[in-house]
Structures are given as C-alpha cells and as structure tokens.
N, C-alpha and C. Protein backbone atom coordinates (compact mmCIF):
# COMPACT_ATOMS: atom_id res chain seq x y z
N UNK A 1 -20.98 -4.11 -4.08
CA UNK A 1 -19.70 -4.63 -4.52
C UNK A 1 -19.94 -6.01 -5.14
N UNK A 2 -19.37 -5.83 -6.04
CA UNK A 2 -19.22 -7.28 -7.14
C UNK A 2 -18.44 -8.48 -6.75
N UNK A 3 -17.73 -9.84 -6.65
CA UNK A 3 -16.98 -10.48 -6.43
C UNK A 3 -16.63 -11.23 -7.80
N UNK A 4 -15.86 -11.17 -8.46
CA UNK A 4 -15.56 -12.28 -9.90
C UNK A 4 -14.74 -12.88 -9.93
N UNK A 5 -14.51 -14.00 -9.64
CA UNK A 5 -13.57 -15.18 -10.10
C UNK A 5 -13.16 -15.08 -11.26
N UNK A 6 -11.97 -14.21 -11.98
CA UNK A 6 -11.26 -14.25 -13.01
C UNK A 6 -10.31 -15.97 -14.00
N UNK A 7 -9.58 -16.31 -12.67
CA UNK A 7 -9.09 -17.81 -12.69
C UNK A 7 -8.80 -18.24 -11.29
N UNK A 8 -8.68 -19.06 -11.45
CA UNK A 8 -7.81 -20.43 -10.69
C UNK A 8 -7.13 -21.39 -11.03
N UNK A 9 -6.18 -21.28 -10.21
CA UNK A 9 -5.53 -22.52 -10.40
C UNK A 9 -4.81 -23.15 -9.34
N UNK A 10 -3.64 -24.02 -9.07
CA UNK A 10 -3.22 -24.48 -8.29
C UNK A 10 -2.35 -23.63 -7.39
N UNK A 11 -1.67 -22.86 -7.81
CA UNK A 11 -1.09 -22.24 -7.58
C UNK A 11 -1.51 -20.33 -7.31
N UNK A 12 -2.20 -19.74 -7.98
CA UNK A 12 -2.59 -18.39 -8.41
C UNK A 12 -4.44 -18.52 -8.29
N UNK A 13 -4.62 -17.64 -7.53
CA UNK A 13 -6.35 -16.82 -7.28
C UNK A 13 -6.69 -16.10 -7.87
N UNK A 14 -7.18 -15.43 -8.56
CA UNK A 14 -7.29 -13.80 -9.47
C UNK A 14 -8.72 -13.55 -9.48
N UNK A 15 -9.16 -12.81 -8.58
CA UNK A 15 -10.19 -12.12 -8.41
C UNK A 15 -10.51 -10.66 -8.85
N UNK A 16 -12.00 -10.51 -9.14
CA UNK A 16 -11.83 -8.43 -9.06
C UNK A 16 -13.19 -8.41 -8.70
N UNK A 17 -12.67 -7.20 -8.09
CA UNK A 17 -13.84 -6.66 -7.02
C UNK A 17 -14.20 -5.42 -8.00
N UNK A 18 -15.47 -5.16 -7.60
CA UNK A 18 -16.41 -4.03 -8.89
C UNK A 18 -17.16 -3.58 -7.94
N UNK A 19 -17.26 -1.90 -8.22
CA UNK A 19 -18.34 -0.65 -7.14
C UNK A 19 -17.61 -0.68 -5.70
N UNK A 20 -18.71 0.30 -4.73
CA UNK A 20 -17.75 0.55 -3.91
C UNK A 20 -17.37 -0.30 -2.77
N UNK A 21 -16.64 -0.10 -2.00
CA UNK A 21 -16.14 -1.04 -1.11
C UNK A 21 -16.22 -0.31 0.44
N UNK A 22 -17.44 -0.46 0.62
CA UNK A 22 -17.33 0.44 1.88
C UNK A 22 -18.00 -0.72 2.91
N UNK A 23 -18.53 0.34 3.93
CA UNK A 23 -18.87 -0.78 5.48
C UNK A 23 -20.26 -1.85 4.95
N UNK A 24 -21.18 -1.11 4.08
CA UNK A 24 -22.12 -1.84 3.90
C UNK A 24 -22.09 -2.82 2.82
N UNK A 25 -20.98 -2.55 1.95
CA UNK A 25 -20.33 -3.95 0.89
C UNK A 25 -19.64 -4.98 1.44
N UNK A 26 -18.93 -4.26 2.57
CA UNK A 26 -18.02 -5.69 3.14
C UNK A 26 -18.90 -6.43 3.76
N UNK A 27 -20.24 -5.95 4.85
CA UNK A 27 -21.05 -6.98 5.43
C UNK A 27 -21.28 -7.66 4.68
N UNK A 28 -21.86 -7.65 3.52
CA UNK A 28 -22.34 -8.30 2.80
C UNK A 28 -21.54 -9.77 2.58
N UNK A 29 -20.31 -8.80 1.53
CA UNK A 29 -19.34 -9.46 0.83
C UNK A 29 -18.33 -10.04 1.52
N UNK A 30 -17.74 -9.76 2.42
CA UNK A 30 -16.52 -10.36 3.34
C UNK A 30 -16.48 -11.89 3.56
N UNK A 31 -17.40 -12.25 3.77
CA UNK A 31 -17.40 -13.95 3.74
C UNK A 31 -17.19 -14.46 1.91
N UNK A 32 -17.15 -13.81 1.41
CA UNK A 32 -17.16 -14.90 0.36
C UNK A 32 -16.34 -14.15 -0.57
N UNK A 33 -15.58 -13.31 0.20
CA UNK A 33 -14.10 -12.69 -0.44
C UNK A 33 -13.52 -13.97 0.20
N UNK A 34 -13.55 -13.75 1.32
CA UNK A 34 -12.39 -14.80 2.11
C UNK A 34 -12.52 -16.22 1.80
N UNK A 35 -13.53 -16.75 1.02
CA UNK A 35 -13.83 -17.69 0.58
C UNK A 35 -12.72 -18.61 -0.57
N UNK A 36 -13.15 -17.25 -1.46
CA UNK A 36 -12.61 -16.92 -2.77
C UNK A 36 -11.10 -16.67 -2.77
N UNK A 37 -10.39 -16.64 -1.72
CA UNK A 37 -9.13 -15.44 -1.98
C UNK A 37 -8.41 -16.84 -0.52
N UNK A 38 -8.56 -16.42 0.51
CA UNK A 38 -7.66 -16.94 1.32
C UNK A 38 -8.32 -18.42 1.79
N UNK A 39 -9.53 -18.87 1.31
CA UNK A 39 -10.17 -20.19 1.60
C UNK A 39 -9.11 -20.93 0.54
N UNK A 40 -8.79 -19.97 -0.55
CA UNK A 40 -8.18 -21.32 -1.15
C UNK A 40 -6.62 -21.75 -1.40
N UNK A 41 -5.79 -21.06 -0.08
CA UNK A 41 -4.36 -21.18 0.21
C UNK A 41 -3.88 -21.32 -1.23
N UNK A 42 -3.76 -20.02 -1.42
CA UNK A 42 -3.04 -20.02 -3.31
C UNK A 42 -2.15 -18.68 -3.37
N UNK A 43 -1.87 -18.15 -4.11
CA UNK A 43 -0.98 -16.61 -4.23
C UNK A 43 -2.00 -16.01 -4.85
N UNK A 44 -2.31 -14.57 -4.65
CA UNK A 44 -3.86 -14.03 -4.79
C UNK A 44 -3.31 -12.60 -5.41
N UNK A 45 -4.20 -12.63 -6.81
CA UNK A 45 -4.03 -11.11 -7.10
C UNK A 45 -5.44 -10.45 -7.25
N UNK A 46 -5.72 -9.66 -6.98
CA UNK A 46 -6.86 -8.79 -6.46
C UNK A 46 -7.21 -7.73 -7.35
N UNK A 47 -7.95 -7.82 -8.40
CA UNK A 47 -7.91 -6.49 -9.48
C UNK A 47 -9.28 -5.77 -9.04
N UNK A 48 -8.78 -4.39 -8.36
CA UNK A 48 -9.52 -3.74 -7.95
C UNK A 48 -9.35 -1.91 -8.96
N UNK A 49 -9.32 -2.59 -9.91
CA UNK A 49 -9.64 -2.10 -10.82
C UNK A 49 -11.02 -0.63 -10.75
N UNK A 50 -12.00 -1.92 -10.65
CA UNK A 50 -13.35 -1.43 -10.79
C UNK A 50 -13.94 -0.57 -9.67
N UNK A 51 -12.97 -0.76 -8.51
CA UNK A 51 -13.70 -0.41 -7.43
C UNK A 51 -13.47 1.26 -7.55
N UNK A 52 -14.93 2.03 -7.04
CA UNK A 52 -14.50 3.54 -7.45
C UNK A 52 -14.28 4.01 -5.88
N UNK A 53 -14.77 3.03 -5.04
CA UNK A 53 -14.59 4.02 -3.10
C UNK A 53 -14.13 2.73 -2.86
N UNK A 54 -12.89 3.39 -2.03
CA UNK A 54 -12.43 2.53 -0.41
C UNK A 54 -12.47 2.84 0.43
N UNK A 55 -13.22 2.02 1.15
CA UNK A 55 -13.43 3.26 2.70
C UNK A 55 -12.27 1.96 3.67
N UNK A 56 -12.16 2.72 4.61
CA UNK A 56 -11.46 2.13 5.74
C UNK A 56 -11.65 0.93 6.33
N UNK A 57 -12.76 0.13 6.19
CA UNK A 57 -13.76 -0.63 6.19
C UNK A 57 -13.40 -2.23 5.17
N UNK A 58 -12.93 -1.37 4.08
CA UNK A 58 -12.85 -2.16 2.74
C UNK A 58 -11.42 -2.56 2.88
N UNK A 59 -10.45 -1.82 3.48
CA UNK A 59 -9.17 -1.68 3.90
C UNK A 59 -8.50 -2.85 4.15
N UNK A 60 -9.96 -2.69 5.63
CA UNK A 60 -9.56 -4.01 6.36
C UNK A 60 -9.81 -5.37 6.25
N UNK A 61 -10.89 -5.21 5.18
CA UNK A 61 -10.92 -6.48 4.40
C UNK A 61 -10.14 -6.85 3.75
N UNK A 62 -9.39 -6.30 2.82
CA UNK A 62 -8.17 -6.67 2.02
C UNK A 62 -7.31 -7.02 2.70
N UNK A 63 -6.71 -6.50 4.39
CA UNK A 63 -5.62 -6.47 4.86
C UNK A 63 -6.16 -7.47 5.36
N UNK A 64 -6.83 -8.07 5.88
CA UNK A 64 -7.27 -9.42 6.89
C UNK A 64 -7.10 -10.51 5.72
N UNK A 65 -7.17 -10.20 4.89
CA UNK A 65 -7.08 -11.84 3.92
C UNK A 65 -5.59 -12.03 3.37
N UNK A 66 -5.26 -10.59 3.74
CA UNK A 66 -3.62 -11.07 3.02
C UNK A 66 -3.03 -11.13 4.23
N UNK A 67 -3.54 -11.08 5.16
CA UNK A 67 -2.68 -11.62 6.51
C UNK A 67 -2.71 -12.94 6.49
N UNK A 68 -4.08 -13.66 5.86
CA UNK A 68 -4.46 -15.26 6.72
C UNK A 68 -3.53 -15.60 5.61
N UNK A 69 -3.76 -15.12 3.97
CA UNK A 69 -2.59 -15.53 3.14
C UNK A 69 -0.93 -15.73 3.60
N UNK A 70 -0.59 -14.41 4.48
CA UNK A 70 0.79 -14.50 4.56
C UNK A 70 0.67 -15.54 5.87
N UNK A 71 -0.22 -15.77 6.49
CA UNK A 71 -0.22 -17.37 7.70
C UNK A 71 0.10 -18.63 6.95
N UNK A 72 -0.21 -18.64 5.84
CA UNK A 72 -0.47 -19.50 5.15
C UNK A 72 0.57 -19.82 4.41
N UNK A 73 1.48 -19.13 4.25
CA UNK A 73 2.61 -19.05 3.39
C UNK A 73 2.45 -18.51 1.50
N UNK A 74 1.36 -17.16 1.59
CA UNK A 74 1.10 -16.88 0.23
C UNK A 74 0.88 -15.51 0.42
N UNK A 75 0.93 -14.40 -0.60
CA UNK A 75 0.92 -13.36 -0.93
C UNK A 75 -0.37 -13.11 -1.31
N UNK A 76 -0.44 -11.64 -1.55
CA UNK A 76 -1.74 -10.88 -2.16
C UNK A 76 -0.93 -9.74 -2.89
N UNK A 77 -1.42 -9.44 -3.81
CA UNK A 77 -1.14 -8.28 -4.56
C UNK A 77 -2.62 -7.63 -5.09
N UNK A 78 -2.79 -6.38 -4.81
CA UNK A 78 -3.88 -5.95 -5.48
C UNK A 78 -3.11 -5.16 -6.67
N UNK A 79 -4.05 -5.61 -7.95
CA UNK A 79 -3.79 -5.04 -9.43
C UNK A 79 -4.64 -3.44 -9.63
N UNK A 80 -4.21 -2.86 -10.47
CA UNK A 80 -4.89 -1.45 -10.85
C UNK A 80 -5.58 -0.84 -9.99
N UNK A 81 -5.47 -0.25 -9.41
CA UNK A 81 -6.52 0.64 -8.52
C UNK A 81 -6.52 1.92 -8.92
N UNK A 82 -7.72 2.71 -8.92
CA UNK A 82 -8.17 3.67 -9.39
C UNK A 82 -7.14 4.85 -8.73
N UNK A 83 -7.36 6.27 -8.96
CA UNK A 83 -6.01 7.32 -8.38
C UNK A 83 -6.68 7.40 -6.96
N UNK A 84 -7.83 7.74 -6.44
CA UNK A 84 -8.29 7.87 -4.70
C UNK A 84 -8.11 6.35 -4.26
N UNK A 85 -8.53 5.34 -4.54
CA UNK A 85 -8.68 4.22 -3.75
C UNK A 85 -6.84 3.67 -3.44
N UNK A 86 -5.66 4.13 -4.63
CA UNK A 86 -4.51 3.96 -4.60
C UNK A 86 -4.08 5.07 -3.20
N UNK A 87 -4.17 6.26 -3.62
CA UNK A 87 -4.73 7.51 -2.60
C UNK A 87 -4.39 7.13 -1.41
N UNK A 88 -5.84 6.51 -1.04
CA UNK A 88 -6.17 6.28 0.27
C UNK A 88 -5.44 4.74 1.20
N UNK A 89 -5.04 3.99 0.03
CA UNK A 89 -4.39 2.85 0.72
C UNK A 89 -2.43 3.35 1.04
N UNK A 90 -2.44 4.54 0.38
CA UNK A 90 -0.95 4.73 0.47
C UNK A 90 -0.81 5.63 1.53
N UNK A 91 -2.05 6.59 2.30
CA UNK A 91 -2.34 7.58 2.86
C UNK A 91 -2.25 6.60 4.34
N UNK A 92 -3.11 5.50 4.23
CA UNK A 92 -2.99 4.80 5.29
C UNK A 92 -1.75 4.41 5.65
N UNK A 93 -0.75 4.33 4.75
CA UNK A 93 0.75 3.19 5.01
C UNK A 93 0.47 1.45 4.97
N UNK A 94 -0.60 1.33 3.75
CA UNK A 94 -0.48 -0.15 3.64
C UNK A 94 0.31 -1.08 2.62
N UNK A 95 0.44 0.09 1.68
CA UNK A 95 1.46 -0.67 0.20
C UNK A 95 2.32 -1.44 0.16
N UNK A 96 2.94 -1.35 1.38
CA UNK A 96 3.95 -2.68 1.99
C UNK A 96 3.07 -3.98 2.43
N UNK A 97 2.33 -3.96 2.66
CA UNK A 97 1.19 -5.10 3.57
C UNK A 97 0.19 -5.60 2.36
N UNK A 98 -0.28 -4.69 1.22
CA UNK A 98 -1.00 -4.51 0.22
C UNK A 98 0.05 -4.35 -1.04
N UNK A 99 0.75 -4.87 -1.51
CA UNK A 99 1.52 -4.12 -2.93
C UNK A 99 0.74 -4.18 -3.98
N UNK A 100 1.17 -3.03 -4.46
CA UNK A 100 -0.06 -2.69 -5.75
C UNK A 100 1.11 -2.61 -7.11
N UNK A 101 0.02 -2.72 -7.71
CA UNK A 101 1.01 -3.53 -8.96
C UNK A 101 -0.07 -2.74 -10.31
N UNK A 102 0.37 -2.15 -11.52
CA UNK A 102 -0.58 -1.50 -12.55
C UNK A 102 -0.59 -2.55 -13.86
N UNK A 103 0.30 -3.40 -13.79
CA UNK A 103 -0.13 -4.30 -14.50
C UNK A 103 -0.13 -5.82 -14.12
N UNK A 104 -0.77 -6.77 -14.97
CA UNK A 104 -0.93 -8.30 -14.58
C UNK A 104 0.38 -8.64 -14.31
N UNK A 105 1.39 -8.70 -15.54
CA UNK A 105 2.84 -9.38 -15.24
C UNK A 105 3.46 -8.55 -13.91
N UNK A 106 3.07 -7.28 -13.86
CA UNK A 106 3.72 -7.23 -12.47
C UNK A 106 3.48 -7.73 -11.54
N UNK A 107 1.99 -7.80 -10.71
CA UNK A 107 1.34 -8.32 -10.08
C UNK A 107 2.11 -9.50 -9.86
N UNK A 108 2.14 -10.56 -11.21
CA UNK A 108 2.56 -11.92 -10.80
C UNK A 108 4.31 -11.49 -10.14
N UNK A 109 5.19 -10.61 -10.84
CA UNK A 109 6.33 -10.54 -10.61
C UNK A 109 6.30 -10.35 -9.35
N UNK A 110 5.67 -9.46 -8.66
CA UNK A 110 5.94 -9.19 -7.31
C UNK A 110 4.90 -10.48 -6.31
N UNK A 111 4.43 -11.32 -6.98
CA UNK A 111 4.35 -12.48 -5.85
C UNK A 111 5.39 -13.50 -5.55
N UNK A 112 6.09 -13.33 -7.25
CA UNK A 112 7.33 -14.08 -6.97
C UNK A 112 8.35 -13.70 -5.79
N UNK A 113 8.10 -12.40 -5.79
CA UNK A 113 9.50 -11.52 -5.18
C UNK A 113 9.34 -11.52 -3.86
N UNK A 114 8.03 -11.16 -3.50
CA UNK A 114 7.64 -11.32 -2.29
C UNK A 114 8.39 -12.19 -1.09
C-alpha cells in the first residue's frame, strides 16, 4: 500500500491510498496514515480510489482515524472507491462512520454537512 499526500492545508488533509489494503499493508502503513490524516487535526478526505482489496483489517484502519478525527472535532470522508472495496465497507454497515463520496466537490460537501 502506497500513502500520497495529495494537499494540505489549514483546514483540509487529502490523501490516497494505492494497492491493497490488507493485514500486512496496515502493519506496515498504519503509523504514518495516522500521521498523515489524524496527526494533523484537519477535515480529511481519503481517495481510495486506487486501492483494489479491503480487507477487514484495512477497515479498521480507516475507522480508527476517523474516530480520533471525530475526537477531535473533524470528519473523514473517503473519495471513489472501487465497486468490492465500496462492497465490502457497505456490507460491513460503515458508510455512516466512513461516508463515501464519488466525487471531490462532494467529498468536500459532505464534510461541510457532516
């Protein structure tokens, strides 16, 4: 799994995650998602675009950073997700906890709304 800093700013995080996202990507990667995403108390959109597997694993990585976000007083939205990885996060019942969004302006719309 990839990690890319798209922008930053004062306000807004925009990251995307690339390949799969399973138990042996998050060891890796999990520290320096959370780095990237909820280290920097901002409103976070997540383009997981690229990612082709989510395993359960990867889940809970996403859901643990948009928790410390919503501690924090900020949102997460993950952008584009592929048709299984959308699949499997809606299969779980996280889209409320996770809102997924298919384009950028939505993404931002629904952090506003949030």
């Amino acid at each position: 799994m990839d990690i890319r800093v798209v922008e930053q700013t004062d306000a807004l995080t925009h990251v995307a995650l690339s390949g799969r996202l399973d138990g042996e990507a998050v060891q890796l990667a999990e520290g320096r998602f959370h780095l990237a995403t909820a280290g920097r108390r901002a409103h976070t959109v997540v383009d997981i675009s690229a990612v082709t597997f989510l395993s359960s694993t990867g889940m809970r990585m996403l859901l643990t950073v948009a928790k410390a976000l919503h501690g924090q007083g900020y949102k997460l939205v993950l952008l584009r997700p592929q048709h299984m990885p959308e699949l499997g996060l809606k299969a779980a019942g996280l889209e409320t906890l996770l809102p997924i969004a298919h384009a950028y302006d939505q993404a931002l719309a629904l952090l506003h709304r949030l």
